[in-house]
PDB file of N, CA and C in Angstrom:
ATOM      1  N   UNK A   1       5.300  12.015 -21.859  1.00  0.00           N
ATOM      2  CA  UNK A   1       4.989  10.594 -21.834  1.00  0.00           C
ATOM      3  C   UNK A   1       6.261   9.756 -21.938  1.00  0.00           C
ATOM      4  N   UNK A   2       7.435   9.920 -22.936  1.00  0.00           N
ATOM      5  CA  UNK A   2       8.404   9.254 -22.900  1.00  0.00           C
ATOM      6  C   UNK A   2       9.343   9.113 -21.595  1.00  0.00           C
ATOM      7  N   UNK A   3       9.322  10.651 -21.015  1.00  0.00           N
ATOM      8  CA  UNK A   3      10.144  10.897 -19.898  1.00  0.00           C
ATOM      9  C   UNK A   3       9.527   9.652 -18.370  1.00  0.00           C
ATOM     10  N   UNK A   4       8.262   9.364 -18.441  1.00  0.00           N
ATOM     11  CA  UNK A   4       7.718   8.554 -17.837  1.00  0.00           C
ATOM     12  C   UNK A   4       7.947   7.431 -17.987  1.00  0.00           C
ATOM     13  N   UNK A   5       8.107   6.747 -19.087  1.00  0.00           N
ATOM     14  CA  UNK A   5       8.580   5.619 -19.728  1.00  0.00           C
ATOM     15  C   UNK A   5      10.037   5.014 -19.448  1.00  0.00           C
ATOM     16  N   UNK A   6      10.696   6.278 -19.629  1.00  0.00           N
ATOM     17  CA  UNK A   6      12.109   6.323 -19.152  1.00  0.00           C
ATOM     18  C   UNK A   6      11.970   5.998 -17.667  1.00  0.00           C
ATOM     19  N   UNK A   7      11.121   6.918 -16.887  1.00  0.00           N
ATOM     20  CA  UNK A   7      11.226   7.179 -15.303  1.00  0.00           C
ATOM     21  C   UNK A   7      11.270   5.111 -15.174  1.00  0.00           C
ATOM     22  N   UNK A   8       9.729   4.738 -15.817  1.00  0.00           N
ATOM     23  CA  UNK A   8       8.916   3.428 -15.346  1.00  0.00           C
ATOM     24  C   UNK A   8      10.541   2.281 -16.043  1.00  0.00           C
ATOM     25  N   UNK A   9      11.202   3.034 -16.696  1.00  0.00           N
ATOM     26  CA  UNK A   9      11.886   1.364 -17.053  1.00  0.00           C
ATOM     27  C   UNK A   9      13.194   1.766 -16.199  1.00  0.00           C
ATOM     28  N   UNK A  10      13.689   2.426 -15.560  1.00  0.00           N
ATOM     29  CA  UNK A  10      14.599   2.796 -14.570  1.00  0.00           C
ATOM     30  C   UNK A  10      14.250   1.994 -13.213  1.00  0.00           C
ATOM     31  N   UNK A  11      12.541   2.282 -12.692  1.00  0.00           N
ATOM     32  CA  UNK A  11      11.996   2.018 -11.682  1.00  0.00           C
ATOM     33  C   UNK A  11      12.200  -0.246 -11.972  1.00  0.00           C
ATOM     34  N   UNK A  12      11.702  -0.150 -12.624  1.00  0.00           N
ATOM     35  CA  UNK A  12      12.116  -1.755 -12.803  1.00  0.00           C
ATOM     36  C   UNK A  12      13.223  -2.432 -12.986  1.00  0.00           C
ATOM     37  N   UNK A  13      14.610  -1.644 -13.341  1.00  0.00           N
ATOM     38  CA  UNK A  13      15.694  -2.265 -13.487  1.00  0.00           C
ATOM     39  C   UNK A  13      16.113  -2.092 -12.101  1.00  0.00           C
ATOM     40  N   UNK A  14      15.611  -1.365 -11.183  1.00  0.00           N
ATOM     41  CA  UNK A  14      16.201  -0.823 -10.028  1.00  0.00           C
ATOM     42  C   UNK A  14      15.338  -2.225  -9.084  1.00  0.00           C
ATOM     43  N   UNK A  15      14.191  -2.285  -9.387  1.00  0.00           N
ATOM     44  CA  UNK A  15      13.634  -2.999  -8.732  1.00  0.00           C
ATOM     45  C   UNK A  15      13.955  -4.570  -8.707  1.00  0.00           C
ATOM     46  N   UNK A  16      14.522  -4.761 -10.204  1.00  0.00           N
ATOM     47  CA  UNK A  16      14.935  -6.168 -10.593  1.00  0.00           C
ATOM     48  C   UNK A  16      16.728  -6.502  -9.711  1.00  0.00           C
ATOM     49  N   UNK A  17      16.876  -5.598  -9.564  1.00  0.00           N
ATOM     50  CA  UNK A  17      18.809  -5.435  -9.153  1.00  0.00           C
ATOM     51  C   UNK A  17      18.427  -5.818  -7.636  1.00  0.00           C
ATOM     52  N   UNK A  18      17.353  -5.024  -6.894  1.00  0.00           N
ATOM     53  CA  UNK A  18      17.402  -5.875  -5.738  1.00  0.00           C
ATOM     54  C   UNK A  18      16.243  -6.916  -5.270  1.00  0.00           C
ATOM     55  N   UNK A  19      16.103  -7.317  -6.364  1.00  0.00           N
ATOM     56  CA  UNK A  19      15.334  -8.891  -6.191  1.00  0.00           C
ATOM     57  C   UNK A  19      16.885  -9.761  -6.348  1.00  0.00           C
ATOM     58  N   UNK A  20      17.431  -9.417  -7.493  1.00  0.00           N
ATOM     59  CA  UNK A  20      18.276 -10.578  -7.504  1.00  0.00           C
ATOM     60  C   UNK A  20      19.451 -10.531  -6.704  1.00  0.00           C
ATOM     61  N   UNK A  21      20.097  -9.511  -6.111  1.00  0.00           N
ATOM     62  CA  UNK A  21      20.930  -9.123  -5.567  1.00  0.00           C
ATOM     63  C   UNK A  21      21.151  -9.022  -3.781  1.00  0.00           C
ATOM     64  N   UNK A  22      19.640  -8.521  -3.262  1.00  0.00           N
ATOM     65  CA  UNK A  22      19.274  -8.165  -1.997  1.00  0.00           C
ATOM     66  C   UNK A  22      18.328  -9.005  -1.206  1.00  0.00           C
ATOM     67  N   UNK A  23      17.203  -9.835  -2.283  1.00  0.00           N
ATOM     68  CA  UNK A  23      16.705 -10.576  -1.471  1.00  0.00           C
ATOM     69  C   UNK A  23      17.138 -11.779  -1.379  1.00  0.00           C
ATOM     70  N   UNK A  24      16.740 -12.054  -0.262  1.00  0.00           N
ATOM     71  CA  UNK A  24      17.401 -13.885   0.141  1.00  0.00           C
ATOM     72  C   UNK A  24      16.374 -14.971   0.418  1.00  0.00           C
ATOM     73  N   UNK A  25      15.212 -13.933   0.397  1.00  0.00           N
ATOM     74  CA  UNK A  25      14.493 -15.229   1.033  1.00  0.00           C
ATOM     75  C   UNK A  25      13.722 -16.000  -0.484  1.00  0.00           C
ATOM     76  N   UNK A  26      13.245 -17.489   0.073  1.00  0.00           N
ATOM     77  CA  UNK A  26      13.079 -18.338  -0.841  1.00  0.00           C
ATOM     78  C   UNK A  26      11.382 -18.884  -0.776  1.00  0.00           C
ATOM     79  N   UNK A  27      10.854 -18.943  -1.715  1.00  0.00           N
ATOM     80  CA  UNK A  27       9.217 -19.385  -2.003  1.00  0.00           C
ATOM     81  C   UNK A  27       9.485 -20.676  -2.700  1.00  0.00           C
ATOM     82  N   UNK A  28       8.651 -21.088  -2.529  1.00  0.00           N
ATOM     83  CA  UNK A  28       8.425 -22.406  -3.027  1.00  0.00           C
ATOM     84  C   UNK A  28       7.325 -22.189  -4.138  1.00  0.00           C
ATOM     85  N   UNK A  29       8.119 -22.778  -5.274  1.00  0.00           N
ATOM     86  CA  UNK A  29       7.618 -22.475  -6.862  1.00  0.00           C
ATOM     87  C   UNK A  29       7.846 -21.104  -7.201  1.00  0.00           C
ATOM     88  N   UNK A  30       8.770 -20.504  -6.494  1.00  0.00           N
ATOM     89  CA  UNK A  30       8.806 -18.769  -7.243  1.00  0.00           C
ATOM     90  C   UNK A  30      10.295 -18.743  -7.195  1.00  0.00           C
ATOM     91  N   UNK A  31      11.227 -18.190  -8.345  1.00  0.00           N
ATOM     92  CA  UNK A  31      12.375 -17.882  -7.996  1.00  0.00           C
ATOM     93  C   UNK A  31      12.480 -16.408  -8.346  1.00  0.00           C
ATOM     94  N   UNK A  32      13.076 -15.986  -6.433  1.00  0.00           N
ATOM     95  CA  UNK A  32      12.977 -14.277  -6.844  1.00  0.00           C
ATOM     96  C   UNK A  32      14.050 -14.218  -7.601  1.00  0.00           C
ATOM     97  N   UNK A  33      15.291 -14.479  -7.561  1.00  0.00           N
ATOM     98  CA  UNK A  33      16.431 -14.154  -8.009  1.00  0.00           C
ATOM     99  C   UNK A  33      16.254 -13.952 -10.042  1.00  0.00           C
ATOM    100  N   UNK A  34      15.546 -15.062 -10.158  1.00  0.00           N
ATOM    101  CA  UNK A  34      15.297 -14.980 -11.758  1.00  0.00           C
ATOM    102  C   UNK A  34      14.039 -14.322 -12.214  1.00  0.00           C
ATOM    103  N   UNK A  35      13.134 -14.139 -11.160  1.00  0.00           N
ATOM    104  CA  UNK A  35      12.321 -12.673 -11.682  1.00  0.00           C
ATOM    105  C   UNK A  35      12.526 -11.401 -11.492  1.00  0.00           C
ATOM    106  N   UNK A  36      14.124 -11.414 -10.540  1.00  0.00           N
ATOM    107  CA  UNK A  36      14.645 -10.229 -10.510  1.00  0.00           C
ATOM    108  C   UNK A  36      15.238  -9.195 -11.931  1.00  0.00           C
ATOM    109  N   UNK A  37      16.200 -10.718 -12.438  1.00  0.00           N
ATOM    110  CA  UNK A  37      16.364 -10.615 -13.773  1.00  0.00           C
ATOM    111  C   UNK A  37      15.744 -10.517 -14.934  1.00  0.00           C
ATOM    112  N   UNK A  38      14.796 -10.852 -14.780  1.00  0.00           N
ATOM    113  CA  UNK A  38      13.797 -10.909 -15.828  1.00  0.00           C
ATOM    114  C   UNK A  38      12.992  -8.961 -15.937  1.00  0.00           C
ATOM    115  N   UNK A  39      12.951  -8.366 -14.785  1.00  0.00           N
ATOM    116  CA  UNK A  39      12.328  -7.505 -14.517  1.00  0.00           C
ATOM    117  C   UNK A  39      13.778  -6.780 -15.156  1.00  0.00           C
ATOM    118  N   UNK A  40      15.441  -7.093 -14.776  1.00  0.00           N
ATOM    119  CA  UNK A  40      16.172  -5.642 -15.060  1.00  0.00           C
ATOM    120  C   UNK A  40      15.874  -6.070 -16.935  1.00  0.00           C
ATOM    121  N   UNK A  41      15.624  -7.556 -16.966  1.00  0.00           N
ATOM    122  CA  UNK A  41      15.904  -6.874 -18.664  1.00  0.00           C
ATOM    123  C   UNK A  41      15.153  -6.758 -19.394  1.00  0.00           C
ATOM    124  N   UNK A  42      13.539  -7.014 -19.148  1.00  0.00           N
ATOM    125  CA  UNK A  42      12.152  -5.719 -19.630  1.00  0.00           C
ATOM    126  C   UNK A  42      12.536  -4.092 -19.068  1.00  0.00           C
ATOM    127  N   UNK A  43      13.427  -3.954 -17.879  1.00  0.00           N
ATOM    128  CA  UNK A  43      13.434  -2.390 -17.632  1.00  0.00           C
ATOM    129  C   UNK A  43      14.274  -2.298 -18.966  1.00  0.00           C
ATOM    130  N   UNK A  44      15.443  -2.653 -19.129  1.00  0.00           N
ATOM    131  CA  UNK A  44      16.645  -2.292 -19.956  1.00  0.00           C
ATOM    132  C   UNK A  44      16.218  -1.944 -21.399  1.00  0.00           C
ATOM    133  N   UNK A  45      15.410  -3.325 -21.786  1.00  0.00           N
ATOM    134  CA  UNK A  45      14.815  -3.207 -23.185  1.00  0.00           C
ATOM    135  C   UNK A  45      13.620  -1.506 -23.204  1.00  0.00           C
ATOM    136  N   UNK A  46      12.782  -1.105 -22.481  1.00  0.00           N
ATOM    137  CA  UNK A  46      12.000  -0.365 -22.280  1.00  0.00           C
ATOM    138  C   UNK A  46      12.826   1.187 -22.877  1.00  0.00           C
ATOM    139  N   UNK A  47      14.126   0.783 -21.762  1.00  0.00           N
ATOM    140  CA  UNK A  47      14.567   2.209 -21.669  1.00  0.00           C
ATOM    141  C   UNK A  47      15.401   2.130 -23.063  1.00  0.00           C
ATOM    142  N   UNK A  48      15.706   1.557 -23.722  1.00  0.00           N
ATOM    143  CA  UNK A  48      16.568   1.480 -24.916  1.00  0.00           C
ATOM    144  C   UNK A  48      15.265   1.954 -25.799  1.00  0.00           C
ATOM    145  N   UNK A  49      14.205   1.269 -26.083  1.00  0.00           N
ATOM    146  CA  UNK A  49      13.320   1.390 -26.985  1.00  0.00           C
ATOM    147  C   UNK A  49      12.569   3.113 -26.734  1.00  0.00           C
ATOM    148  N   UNK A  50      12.796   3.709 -25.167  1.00  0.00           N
ATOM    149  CA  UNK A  50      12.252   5.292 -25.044  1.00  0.00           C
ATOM    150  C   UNK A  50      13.172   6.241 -25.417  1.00  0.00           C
ATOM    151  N   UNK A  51      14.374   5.684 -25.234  1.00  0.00           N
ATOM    152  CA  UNK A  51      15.844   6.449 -25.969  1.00  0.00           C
ATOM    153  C   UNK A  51      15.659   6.661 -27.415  1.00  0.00           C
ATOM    154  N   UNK A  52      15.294   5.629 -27.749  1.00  0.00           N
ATOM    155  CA  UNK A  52      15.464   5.909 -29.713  1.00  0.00           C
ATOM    156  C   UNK A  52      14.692   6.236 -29.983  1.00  0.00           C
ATOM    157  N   UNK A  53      13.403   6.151 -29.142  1.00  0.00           N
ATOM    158  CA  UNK A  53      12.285   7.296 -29.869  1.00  0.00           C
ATOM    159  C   UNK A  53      12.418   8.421 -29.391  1.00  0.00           C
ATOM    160  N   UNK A  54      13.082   8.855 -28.544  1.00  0.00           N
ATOM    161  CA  UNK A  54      13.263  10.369 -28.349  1.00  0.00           C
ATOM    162  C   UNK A  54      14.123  10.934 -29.447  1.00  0.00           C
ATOM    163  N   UNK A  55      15.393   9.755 -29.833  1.00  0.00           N
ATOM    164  CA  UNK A  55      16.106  10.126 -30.359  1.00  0.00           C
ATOM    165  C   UNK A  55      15.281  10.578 -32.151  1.00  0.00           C
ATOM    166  N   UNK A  56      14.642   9.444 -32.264  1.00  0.00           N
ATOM    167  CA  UNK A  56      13.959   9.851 -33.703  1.00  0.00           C
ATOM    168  C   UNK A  56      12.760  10.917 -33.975  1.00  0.00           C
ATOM    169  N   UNK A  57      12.812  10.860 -32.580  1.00  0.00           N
ATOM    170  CA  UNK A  57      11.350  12.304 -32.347  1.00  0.00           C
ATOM    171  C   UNK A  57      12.729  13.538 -32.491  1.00  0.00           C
ATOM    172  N   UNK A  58      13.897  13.752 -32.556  1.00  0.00           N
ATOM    173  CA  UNK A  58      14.435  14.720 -32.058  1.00  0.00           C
ATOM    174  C   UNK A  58      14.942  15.298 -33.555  1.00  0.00           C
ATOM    175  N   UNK A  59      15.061  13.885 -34.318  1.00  0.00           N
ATOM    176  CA  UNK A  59      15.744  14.252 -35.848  1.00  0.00           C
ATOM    177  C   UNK A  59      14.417  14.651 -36.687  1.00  0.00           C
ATOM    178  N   UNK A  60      13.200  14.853 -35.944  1.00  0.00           N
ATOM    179  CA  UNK A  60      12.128  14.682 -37.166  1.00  0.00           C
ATOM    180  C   UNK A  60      11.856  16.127 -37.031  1.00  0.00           C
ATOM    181  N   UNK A  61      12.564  16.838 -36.191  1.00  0.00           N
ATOM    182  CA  UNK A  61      11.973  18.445 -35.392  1.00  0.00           C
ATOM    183  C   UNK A  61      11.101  18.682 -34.521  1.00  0.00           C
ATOM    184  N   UNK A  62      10.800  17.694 -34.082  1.00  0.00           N
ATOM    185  CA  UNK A  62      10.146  17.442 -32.729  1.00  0.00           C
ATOM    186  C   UNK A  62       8.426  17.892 -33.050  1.00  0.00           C
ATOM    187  N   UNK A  63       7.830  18.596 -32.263  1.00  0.00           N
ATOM    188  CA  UNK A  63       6.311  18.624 -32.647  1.00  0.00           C
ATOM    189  C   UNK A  63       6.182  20.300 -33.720  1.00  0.00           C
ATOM    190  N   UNK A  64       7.313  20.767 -34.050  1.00  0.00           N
ATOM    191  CA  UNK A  64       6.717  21.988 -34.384  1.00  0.00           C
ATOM    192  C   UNK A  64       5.680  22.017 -36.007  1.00  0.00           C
ATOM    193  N   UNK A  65       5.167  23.283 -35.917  1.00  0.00           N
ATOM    194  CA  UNK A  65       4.221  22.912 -36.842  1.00  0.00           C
ATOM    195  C   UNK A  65       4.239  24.680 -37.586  1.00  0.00           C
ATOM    196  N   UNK A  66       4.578  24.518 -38.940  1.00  0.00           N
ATOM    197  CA  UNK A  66       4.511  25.928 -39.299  1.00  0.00           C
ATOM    198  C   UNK A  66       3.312  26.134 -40.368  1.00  0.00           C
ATOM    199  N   UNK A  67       2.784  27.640 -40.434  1.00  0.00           N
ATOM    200  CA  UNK A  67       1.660  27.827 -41.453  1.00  0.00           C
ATOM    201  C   UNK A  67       1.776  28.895 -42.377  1.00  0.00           C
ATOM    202  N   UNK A  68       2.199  28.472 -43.409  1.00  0.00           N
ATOM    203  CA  UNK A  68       1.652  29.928 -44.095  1.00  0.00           C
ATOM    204  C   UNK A  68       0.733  30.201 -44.840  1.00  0.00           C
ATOM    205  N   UNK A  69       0.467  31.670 -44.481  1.00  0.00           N
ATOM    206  CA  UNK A  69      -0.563  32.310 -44.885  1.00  0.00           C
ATOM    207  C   UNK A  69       0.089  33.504 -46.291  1.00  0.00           C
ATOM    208  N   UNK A  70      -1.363  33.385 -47.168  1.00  0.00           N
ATOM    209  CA  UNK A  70      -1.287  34.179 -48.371  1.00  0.00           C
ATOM    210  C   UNK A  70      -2.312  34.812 -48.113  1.00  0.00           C
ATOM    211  N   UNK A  71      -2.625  36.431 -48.371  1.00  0.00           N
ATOM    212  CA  UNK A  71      -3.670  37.068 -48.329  1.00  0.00           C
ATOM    213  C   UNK A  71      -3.833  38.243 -49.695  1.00  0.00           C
ATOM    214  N   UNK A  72      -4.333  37.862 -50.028  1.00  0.00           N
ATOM    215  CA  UNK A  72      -4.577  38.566 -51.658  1.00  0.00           C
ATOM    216  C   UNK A  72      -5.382  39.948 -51.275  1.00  0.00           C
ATOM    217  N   UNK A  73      -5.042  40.873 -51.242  1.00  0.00           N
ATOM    218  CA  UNK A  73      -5.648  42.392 -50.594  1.00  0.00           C
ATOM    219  C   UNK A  73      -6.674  43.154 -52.374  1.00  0.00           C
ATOM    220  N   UNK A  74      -6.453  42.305 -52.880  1.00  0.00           N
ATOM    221  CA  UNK A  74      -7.572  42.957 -54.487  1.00  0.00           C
ATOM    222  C   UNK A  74      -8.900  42.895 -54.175  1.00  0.00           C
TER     223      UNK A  74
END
């Protein structure tokens, strides 16, 4: 799920770089150029916020799970 997260905030900074960068054309009441930006820096924030939880998923030992067992043979 994180690796997706990562993938999805990559896919939007990429997508925001050529709104503001590549497109030229102009709408009336829409500015692509500043929803280009707006899109790289929800991607940016995304991918910072999937980084540190990997990173804190990584210091916690990640999912493992141990059990022990006692068996009294009397």
């Amino acid at each position: 799920m994180r690796a997706g997260s990562i993938g999805a905030s990559i896919v939007l900074i990429a997508v925001g770089a050529v709104m503001t960068y590549a497109v030229t054309a102009e709408v009336e009441g829409f500015d692509v150029n500043t929803a280009g930006v707006i899109l790289m820096v929800v991607g940016s924030i995304g991918l910072v916020i999937s980084l540190l939880l990997i990173l804190v998923g990584a210091d916690r030992g990640g999912d493992t799970h141990t059990e022990t067992r006692v068996v009294d043979r009397d």
